[in-house]
Protein backbone atom coordinates (compact mmCIF):
# COMPACT_ATOMS: atom_id res chain seq x y z
CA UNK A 1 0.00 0.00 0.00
CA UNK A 2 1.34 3.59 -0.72
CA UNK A 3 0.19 7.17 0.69
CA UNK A 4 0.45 10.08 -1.41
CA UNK A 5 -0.04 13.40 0.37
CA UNK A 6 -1.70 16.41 -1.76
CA UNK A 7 -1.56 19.62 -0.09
CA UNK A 8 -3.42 22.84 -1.90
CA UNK A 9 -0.55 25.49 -2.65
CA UNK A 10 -2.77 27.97 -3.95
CA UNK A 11 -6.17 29.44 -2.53
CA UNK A 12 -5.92 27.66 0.52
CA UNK A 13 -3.78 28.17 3.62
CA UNK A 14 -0.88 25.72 4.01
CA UNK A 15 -0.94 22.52 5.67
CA UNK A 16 0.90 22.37 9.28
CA UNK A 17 4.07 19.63 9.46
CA UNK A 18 1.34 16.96 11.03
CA UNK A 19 -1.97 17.97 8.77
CA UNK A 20 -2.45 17.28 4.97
CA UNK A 21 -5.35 18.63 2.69
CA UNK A 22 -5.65 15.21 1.57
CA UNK A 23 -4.35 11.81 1.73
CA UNK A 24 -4.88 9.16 -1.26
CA UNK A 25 -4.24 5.60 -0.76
CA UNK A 26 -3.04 3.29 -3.18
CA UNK A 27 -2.77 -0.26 -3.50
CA UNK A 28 -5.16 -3.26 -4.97
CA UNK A 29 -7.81 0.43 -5.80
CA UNK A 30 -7.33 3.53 -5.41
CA UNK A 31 -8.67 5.44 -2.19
CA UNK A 32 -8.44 9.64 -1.82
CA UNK A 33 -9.42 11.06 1.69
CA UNK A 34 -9.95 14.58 1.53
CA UNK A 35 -9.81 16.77 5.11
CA UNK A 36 -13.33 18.21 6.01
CA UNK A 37 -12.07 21.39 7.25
CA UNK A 38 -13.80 24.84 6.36
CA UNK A 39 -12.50 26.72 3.25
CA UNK A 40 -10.02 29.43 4.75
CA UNK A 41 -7.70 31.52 2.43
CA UNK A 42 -4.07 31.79 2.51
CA UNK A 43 -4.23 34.07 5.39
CA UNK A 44 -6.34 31.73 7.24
CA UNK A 45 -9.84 34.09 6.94
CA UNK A 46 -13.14 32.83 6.24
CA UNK A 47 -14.94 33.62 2.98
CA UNK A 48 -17.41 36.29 3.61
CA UNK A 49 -20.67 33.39 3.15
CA UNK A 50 -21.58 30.56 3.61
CA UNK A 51 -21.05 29.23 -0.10
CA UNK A 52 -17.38 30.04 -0.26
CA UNK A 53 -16.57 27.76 2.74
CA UNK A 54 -17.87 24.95 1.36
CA UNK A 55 -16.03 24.20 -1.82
């Protein structure tokens, strides 16, 4: 089985040393878990609504 990390460089605020955006697993298939954190920008702000925070 392998783990391939996929962190968001752009848009989204970076990924701390023990966090990534989302983690796909490979093997006999192919598995992706994504994070379910809230959308935050680079700076780590909020979208003004609702709808931007849930891309």
């Amino acid at each position: 089985m392998e783990l391939v990390s996929h962190n968001l460089t752009e848009g989204v605020y970076t990924a701390t040393d023990d966090y990534v955006h989302a983690i796909e697993v490979r093997g006999a298939g192919r598995l992706l878990f994504v994070a379910g954190t809230m959308g935050l920008d680079p700076a780590r702000k909020p979208g003004p609504a609702w709808k931007s925070n849930s891309i």
